[in-house]
C-alpha atoms as a PDB file:
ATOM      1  CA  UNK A   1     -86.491 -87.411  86.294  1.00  0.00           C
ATOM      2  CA  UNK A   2     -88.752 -90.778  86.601  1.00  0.00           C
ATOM      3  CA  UNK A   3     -90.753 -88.853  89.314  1.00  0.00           C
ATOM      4  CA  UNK A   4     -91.429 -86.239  86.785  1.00  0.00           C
ATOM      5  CA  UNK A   5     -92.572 -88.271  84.445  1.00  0.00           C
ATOM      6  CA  UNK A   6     -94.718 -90.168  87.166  1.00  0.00           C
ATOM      7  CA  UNK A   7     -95.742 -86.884  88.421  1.00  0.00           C
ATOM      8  CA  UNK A   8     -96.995 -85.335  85.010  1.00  0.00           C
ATOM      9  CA  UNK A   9     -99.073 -88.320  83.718  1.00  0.00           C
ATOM     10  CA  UNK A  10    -100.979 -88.884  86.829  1.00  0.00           C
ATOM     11  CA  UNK A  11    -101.998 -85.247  86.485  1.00  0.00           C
ATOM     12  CA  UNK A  12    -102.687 -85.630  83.255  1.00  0.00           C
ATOM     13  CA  UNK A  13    -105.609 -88.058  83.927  1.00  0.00           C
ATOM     14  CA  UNK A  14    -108.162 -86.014  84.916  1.00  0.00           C
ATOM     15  CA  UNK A  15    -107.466 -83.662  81.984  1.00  0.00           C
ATOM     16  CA  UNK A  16    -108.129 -86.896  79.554  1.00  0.00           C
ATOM     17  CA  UNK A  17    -111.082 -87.335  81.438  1.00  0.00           C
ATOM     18  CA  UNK A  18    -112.487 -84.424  81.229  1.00  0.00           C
ATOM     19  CA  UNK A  19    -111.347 -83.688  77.152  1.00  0.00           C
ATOM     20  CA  UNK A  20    -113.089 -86.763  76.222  1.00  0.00           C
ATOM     21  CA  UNK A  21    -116.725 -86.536  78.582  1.00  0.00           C
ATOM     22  CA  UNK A  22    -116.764 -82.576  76.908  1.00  0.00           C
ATOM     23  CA  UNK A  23    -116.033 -83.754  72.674  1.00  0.00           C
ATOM     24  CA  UNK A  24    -118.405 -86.592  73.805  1.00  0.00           C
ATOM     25  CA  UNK A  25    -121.305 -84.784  75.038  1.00  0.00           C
ATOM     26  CA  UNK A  26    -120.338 -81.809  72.348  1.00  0.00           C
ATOM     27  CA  UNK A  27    -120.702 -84.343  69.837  1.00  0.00           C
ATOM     28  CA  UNK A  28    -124.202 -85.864  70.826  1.00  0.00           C
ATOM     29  CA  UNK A  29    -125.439 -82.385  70.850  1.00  0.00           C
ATOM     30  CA  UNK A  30    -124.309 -81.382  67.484  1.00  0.00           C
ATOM     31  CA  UNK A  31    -127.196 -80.650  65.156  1.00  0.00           C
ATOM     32  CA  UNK A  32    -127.735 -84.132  62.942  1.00  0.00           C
ATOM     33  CA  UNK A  33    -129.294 -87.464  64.193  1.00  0.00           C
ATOM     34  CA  UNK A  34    -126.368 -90.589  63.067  1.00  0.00           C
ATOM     35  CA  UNK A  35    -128.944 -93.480  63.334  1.00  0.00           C
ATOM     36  CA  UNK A  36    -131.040 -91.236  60.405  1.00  0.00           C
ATOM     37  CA  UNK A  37    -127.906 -90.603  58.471  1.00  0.00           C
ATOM     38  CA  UNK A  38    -127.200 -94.584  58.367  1.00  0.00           C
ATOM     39  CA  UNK A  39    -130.655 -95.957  57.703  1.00  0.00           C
ATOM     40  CA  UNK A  40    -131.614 -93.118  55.127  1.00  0.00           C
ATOM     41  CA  UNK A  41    -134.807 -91.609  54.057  1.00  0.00           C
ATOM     42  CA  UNK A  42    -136.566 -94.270  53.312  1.00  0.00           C
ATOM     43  CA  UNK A  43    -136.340 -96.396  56.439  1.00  0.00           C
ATOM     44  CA  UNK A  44    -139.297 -96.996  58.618  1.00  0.00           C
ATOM     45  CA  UNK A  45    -139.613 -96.370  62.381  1.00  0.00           C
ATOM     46  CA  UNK A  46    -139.360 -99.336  63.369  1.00  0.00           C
ATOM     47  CA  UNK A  47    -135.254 -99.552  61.516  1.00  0.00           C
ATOM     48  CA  UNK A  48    -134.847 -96.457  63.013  1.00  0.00           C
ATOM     49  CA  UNK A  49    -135.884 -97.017  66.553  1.00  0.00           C
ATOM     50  CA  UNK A  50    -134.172-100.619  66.146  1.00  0.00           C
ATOM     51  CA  UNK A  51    -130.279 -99.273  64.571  1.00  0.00           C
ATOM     52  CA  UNK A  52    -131.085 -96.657  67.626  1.00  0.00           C
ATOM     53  CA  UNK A  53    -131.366 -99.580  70.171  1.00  0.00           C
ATOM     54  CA  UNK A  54    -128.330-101.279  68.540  1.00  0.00           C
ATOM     55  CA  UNK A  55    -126.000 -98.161  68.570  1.00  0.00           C
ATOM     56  CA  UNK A  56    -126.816 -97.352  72.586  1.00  0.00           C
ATOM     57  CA  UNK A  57    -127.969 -94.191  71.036  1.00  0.00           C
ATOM     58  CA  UNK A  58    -131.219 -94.740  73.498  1.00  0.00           C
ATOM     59  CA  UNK A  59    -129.196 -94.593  76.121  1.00  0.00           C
ATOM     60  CA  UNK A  60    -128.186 -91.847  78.525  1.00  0.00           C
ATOM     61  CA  UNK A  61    -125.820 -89.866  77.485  1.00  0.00           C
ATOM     62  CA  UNK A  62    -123.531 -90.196  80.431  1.00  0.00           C
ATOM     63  CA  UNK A  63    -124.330 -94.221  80.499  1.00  0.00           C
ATOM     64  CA  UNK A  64    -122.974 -93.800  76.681  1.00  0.00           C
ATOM     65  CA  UNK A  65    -119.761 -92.111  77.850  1.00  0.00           C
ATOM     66  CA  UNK A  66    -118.953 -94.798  80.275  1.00  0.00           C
ATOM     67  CA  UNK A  67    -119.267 -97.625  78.177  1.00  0.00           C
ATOM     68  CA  UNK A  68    -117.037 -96.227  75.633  1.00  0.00           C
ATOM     69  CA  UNK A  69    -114.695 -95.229  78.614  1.00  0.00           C
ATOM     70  CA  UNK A  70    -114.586 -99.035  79.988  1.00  0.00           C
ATOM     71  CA  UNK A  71    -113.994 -99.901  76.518  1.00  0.00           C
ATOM     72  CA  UNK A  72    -111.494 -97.703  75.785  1.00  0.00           C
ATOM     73  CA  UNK A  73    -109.389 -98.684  79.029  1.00  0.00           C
ATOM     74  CA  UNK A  74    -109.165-101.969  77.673  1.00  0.00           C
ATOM     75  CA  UNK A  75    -107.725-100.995  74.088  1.00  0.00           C
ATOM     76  CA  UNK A  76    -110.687-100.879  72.593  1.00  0.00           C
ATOM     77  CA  UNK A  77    -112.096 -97.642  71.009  1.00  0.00           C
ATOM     78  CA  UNK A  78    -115.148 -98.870  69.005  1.00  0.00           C
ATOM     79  CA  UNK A  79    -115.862 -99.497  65.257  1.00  0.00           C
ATOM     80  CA  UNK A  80    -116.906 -96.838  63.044  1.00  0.00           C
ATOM     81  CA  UNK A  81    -120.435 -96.300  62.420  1.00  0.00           C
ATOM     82  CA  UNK A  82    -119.704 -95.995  58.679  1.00  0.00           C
ATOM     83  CA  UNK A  83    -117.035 -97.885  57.465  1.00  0.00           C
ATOM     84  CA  UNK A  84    -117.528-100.410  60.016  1.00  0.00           C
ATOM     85  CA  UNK A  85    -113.347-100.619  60.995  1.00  0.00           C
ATOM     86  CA  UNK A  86    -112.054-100.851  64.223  1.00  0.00           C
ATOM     87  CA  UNK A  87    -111.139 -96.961  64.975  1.00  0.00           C
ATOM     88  CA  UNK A  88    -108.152 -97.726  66.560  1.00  0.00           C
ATOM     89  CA  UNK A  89    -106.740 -99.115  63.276  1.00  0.00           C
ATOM     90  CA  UNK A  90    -108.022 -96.019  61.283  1.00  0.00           C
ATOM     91  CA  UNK A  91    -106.131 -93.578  64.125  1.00  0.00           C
ATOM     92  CA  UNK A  92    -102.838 -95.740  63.918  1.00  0.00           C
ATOM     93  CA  UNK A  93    -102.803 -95.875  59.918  1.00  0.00           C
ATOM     94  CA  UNK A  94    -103.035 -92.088  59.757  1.00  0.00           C
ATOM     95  CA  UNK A  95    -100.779 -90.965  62.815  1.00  0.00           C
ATOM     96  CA  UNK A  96     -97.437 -91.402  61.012  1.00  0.00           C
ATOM     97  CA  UNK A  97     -98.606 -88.513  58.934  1.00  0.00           C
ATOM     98  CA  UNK A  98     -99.528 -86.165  61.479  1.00  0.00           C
ATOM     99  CA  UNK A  99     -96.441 -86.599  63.649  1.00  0.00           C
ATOM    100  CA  UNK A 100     -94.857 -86.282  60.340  1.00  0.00           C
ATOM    101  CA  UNK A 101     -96.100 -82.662  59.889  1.00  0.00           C
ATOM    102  CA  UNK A 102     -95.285 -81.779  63.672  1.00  0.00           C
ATOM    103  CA  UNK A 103     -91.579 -83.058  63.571  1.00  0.00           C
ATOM    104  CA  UNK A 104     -91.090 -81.305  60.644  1.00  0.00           C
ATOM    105  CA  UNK A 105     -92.655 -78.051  62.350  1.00  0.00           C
ATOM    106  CA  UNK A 106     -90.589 -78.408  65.282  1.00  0.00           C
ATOM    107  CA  UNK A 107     -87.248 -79.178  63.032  1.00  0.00           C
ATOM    108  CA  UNK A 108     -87.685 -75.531  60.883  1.00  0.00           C
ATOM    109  CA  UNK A 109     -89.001 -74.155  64.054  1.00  0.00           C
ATOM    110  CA  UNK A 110     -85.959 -74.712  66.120  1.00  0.00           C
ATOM    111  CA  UNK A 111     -83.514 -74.653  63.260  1.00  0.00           C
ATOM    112  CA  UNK A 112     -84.659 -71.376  61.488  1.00  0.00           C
ATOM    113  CA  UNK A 113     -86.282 -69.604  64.382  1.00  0.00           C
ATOM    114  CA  UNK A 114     -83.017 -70.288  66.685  1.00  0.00           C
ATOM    115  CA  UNK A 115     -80.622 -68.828  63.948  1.00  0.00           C
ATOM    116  CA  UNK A 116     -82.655 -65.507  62.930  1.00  0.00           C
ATOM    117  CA  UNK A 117     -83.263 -64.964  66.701  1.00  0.00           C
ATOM    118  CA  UNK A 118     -79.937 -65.092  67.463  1.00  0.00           C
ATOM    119  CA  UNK A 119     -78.295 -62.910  64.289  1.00  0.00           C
ATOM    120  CA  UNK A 120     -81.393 -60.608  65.446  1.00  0.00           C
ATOM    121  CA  UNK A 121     -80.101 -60.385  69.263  1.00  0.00           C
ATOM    122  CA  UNK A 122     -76.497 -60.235  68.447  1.00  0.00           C
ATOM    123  CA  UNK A 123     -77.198 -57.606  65.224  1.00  0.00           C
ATOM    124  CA  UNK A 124     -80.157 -56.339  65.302  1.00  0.00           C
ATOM    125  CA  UNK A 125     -80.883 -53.921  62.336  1.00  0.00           C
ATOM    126  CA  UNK A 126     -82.740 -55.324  59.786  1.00  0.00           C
ATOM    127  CA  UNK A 127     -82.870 -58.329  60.955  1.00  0.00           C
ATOM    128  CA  UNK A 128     -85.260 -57.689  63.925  1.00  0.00           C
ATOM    129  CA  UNK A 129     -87.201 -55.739  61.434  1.00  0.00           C
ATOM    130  CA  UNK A 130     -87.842 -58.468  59.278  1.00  0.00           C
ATOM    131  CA  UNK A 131     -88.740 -60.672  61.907  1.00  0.00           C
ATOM    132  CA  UNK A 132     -90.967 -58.249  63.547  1.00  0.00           C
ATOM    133  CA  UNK A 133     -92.871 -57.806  60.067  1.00  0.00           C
ATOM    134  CA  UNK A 134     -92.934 -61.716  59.405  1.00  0.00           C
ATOM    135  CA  UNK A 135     -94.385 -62.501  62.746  1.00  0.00           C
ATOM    136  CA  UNK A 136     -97.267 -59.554  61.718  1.00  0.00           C
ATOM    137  CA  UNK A 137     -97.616 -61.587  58.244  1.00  0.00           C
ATOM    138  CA  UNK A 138     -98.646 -64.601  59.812  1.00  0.00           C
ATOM    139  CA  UNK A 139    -101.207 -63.193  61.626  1.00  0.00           C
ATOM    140  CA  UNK A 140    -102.968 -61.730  58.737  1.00  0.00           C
ATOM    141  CA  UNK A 141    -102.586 -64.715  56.268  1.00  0.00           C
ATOM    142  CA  UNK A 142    -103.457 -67.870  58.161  1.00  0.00           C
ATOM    143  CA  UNK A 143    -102.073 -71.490  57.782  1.00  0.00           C
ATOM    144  CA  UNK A 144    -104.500 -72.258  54.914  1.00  0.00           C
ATOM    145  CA  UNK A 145    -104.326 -69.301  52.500  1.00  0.00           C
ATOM    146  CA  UNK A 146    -100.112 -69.638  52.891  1.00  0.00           C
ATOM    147  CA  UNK A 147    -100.577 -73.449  51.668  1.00  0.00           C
ATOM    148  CA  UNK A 148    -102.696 -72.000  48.610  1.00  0.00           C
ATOM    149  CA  UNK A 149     -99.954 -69.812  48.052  1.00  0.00           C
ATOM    150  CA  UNK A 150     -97.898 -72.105  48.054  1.00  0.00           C
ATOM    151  CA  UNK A 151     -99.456 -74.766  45.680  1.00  0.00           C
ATOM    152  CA  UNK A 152     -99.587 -71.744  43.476  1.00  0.00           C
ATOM    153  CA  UNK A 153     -95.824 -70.910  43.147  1.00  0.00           C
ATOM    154  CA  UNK A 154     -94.115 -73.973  43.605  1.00  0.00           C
ATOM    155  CA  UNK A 155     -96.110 -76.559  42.421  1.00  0.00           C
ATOM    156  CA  UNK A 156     -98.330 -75.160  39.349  1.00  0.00           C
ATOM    157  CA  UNK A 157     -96.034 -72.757  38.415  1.00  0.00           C
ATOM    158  CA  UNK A 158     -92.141 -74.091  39.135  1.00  0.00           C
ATOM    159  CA  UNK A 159     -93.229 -77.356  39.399  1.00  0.00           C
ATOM    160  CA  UNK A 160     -90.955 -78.080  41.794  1.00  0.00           C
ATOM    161  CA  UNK A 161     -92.951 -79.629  44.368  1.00  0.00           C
ATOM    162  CA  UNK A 162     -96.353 -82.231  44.317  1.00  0.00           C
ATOM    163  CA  UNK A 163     -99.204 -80.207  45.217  1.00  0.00           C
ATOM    164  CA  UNK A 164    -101.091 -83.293  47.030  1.00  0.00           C
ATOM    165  CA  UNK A 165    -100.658 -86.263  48.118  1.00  0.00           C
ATOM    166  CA  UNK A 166     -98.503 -88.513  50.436  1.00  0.00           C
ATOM    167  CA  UNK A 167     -96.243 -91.179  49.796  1.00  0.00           C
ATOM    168  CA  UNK A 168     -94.835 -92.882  52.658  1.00  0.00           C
ATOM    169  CA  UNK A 169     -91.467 -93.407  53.117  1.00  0.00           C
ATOM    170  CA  UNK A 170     -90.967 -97.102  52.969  1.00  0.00           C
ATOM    171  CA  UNK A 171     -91.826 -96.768  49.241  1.00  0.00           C
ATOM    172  CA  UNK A 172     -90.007 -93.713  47.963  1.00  0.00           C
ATOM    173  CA  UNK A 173     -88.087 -91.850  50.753  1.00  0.00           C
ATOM    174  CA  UNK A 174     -87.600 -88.603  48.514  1.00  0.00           C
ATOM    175  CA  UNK A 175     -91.057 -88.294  47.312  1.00  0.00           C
ATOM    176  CA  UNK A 176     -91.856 -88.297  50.917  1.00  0.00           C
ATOM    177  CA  UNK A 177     -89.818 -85.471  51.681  1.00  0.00           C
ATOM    178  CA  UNK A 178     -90.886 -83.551  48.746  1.00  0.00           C
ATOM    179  CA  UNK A 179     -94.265 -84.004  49.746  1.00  0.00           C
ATOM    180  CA  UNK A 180     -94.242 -82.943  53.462  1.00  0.00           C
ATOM    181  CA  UNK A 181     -92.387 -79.845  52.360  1.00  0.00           C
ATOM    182  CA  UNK A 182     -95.114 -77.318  51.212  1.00  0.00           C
ATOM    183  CA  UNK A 183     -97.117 -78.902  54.332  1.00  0.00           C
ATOM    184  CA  UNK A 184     -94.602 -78.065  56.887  1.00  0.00           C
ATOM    185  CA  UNK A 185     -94.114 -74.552  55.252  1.00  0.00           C
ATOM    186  CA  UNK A 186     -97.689 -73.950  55.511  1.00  0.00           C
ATOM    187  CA  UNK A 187     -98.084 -74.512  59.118  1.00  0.00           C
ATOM    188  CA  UNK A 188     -94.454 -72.946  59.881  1.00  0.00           C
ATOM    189  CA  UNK A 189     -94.742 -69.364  58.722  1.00  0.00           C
ATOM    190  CA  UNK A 190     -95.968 -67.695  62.247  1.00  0.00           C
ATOM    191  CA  UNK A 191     -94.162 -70.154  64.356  1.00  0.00           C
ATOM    192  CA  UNK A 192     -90.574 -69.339  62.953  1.00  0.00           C
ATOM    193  CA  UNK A 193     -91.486 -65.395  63.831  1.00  0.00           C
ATOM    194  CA  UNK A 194     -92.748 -66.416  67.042  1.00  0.00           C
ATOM    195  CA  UNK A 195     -89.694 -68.690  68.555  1.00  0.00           C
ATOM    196  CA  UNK A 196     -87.481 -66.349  66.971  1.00  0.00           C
ATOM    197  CA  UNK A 197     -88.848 -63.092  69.019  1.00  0.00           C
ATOM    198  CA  UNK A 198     -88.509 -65.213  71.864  1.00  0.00           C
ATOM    199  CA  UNK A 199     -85.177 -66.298  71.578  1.00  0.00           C
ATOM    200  CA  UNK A 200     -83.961 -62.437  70.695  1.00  0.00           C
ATOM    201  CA  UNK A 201     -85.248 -61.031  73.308  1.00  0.00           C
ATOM    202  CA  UNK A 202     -83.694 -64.362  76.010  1.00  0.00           C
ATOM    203  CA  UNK A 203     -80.431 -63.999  73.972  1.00  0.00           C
ATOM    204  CA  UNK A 204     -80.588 -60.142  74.513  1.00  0.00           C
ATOM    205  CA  UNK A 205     -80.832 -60.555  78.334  1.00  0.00           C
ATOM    206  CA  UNK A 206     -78.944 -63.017  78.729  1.00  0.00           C
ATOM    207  CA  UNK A 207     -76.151 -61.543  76.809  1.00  0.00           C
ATOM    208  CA  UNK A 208     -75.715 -58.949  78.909  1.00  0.00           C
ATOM    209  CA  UNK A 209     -75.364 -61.033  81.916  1.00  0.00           C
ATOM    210  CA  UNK A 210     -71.761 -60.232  84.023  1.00  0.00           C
ATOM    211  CA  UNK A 211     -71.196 -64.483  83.509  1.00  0.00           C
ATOM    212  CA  UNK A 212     -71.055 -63.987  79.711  1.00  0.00           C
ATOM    213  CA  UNK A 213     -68.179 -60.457  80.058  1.00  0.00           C
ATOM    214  CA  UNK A 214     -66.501 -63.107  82.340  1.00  0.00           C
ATOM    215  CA  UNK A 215     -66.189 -66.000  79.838  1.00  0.00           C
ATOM    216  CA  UNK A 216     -65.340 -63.516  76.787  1.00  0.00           C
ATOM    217  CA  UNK A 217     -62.910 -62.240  79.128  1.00  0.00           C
ATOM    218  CA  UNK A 218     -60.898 -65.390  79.890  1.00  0.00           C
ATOM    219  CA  UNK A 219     -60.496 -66.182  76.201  1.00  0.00           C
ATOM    220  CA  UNK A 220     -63.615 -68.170  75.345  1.00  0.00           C
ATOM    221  CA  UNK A 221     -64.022 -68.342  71.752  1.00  0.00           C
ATOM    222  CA  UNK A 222     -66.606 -65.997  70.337  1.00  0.00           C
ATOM    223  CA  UNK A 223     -68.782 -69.016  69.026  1.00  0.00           C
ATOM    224  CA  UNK A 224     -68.805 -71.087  71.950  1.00  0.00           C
ATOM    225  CA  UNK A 225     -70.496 -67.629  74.454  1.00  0.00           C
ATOM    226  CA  UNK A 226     -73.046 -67.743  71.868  1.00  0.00           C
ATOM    227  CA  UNK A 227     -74.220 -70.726  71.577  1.00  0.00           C
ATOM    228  CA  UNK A 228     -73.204 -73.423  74.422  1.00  0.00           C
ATOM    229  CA  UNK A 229     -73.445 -70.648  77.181  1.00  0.00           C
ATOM    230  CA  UNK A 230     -75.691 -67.697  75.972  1.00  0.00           C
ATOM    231  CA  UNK A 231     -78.519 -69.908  73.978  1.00  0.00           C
ATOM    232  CA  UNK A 232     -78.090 -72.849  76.896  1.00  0.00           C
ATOM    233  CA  UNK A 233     -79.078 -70.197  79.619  1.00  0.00           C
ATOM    234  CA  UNK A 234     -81.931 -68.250  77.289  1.00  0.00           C
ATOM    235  CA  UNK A 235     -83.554 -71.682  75.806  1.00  0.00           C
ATOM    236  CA  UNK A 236     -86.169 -71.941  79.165  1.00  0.00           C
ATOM    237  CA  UNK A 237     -88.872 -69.463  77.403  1.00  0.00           C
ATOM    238  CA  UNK A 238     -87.742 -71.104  74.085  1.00  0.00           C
ATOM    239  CA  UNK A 239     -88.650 -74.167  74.710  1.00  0.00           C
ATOM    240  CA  UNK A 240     -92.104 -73.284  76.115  1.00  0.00           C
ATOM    241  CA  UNK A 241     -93.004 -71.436  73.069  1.00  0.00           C
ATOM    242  CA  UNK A 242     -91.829 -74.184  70.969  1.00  0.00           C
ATOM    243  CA  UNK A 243     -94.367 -76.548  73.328  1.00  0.00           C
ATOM    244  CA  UNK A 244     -96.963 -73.875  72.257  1.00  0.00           C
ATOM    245  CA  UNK A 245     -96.305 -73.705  68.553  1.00  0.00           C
ATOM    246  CA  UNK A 246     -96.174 -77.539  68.591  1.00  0.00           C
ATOM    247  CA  UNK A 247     -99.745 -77.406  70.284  1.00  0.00           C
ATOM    248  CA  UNK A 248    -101.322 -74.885  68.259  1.00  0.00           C
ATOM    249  CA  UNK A 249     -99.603 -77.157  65.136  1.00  0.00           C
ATOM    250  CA  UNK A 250    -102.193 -79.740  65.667  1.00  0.00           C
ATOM    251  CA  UNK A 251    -105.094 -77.405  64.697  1.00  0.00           C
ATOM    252  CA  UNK A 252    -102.935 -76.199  61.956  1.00  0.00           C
ATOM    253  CA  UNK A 253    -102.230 -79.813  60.655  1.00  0.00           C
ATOM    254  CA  UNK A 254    -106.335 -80.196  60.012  1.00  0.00           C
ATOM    255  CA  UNK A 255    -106.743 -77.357  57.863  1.00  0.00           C
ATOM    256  CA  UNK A 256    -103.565 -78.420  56.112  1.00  0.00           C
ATOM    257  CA  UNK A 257    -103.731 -81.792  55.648  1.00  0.00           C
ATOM    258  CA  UNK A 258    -107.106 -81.495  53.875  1.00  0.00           C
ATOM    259  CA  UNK A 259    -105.734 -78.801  51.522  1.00  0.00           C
ATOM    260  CA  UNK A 260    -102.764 -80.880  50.404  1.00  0.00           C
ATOM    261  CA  UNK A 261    -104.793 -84.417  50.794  1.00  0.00           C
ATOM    262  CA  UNK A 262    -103.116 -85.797  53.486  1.00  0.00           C
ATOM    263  CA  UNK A 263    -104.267 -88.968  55.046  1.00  0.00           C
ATOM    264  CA  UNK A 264    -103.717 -87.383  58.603  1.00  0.00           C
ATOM    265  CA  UNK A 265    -105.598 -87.454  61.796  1.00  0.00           C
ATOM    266  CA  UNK A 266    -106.761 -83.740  61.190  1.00  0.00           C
ATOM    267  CA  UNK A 267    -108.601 -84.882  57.801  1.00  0.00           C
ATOM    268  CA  UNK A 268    -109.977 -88.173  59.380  1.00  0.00           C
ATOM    269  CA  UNK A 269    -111.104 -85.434  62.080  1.00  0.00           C
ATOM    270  CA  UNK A 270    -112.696 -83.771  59.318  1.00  0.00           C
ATOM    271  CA  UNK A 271    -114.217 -86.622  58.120  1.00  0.00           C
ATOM    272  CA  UNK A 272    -115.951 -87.936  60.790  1.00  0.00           C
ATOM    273  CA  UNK A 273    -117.324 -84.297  61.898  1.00  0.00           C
ATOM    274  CA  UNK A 274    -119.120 -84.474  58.630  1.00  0.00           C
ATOM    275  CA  UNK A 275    -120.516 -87.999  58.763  1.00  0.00           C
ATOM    276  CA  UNK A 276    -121.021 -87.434  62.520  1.00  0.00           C
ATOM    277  CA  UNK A 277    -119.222 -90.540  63.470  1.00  0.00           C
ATOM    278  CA  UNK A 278    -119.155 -90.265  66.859  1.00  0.00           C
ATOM    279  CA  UNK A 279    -116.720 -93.281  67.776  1.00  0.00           C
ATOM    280  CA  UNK A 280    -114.472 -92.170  65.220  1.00  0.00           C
ATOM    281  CA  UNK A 281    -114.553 -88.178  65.682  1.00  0.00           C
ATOM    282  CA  UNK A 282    -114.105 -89.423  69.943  1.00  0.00           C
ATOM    283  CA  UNK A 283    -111.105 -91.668  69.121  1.00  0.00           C
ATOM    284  CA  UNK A 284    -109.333 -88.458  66.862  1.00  0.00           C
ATOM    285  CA  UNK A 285    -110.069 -86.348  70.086  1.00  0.00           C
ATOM    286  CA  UNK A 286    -108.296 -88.832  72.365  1.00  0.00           C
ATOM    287  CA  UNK A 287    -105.154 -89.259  70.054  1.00  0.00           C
ATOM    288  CA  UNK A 288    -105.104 -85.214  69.767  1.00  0.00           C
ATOM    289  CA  UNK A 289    -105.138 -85.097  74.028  1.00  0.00           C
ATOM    290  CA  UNK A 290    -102.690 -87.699  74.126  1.00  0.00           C
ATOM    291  CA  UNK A 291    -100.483 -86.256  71.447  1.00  0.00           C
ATOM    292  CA  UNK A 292    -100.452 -82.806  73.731  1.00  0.00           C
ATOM    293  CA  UNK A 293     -99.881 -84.495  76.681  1.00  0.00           C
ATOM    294  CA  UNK A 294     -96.884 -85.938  74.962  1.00  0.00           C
ATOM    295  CA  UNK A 295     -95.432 -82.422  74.079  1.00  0.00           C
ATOM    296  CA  UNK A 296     -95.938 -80.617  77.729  1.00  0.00           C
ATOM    297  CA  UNK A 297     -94.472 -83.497  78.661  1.00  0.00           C
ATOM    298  CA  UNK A 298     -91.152 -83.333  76.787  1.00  0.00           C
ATOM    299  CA  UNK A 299     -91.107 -79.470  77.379  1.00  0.00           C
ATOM    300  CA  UNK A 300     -91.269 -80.387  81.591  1.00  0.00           C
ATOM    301  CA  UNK A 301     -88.351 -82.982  80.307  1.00  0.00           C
ATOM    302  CA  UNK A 302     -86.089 -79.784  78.866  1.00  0.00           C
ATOM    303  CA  UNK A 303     -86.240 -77.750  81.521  1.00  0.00           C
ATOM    304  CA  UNK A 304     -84.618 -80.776  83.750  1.00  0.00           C
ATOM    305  CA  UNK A 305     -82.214 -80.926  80.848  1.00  0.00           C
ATOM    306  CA  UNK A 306     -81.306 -77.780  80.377  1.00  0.00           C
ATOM    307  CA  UNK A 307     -81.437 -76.219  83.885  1.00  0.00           C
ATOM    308  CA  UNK A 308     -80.479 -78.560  86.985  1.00  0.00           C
ATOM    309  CA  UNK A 309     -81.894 -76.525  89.449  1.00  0.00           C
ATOM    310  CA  UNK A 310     -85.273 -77.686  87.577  1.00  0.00           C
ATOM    311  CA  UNK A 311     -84.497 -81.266  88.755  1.00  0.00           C
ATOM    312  CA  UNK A 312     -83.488 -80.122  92.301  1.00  0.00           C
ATOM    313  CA  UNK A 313     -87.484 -78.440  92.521  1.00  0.00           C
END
């Protein structure tokens, strides 16, 4: 297991590598000049050309890259242009919330999808129906209509929920459940459908396996085929769409977490793309890389965990 772990991150280098040098040089060549934006209309040429000098913005663009590279190897990942905080601090302050959002994806995700696609493989009926015509649903409506939708219903009309807002959880651990709720609903709609298609149609094959007559034949109880043997053997393409939904859950969590005013990394994201704080928006795009690397990396994990022969490869 160590050598997979080994194995995955130094692979994973040159995809860092290569994220970062592309939002870098994507970023420079956005439309917008930052040393204008800070000095203002009113500056002279000389405070331009000077804040210019003083930024690196002179510079190369590939000379830029590498300095904030060296710097970032050492812990360092620059100040923002704007605020003038070290980004790093900024990036850890909002993280909580993010991985808030995706843990509470992955939690409805495998609790809801797992049940509906297994009452869909073992029953069928209506049940695939319904999931057929959700998964449809949240194609049509993305993440961000849904979360209007739901501001709509349950907090301005039942009231039942805050509408934005976050409150962490050292100072009042039920208003920050209530408020990561509407959030995690928002983002969760398509990815329930999706994990539980896949896990009907791995339940479905893998219920009519000769392994699974065998064990209902020697007395097994009903409950423990279904769900120790049948979902243990059909959770492979599970878990890789869960990886998937957790990925694509980033992007969701930007969208989201400015429509319920969440201080997130998708909203600093936000942010920074509209103050074109390069440091800043570079820094979000690093945590977002790492944060994926993370995930394909506990999915690689599963497999070991769930199937031996995994380990054995």
């Amino acid at each position: 297991m160590l050598a997979i772990i080994l194995r995955r991150l130094l692979a994973s280098i040159p995809l860092v590598l290569a994220v970062t040098l592309l939002a870098f040089l994507l970023n420079q060549l956005a439309p917008g000049d930052l040393a204008a934006t800070i000095v203002g209309a009113d500056a002279s040429r000389e405070q331009y050309e000077t804040l210019r000098k003083q930024l690196g913005l002179d510079q190369p663009l590939l000379w830029q890259y590498g300095a904030w590279l060296v710097q970032a190897l050492q812990g360092d990942l620059g100040t923002s242009f704007f605020t003038g905080e070290r980004v790093a601090d900024l990036l850890n302050e909002r993280l909580a919330v993010s991985l808030c959002i995706l843990a509470g994806l992955l939690l409805v995700c495998v609790s809801a999808g797992l049940v509906l696609g297994v009452a869909s493989a073992l029953r069928g009926g209506w049940v695939g129906r319904a999931i057929d015509t959700l998964s449809l649903a949240g194609l049509v409506f993305p993440s961000f209509w849904l979360a209007l939708v739901l501001i709509s219903v349950f907090a301005v009309w039942l009231q039942w929920l805050p509408a934005t807002g976050y409150t962490r959880f050292s100072d009042d651990p039920w208003e920050w459940l209530l408020g990561l709720v509407l959030p995690v609903l928002s983002v969760s709609m398509y990815s329930i459908t999706s994990v539980a298609k896949q896990t009907r149609d791995a339940m479905a094959d893998v219920m009519g396996r000769d392994f699974i007559r065998a064990l209902r034949a020697s007395g097994v109880p009903e409950r423990s085929v279904v769900w120790k043997h049948g979902l243990r053997n059909a959770a492979l393409p599970v878990v890789t769409v869960l990886g998937l939904v957790l990925i694509a859950g980033i992007g969701g969590t930007v969208f989201v977490e400015r429509i319920f005013v969440l201080p997130g990394l998708g909203s600093l994201a936000v942010s920074a793309a509209q103050s074109k704080d390069v440091v800043l928006l570079q820094g979000v795009t690093l945590y977002f890389t790492l944060i994926t690397i993370v995930i394909n990396l506990l999915v690689d994990l599963s497999y070991g965990w769930l199937n031996p022969r995994v380990r054995v490869q």
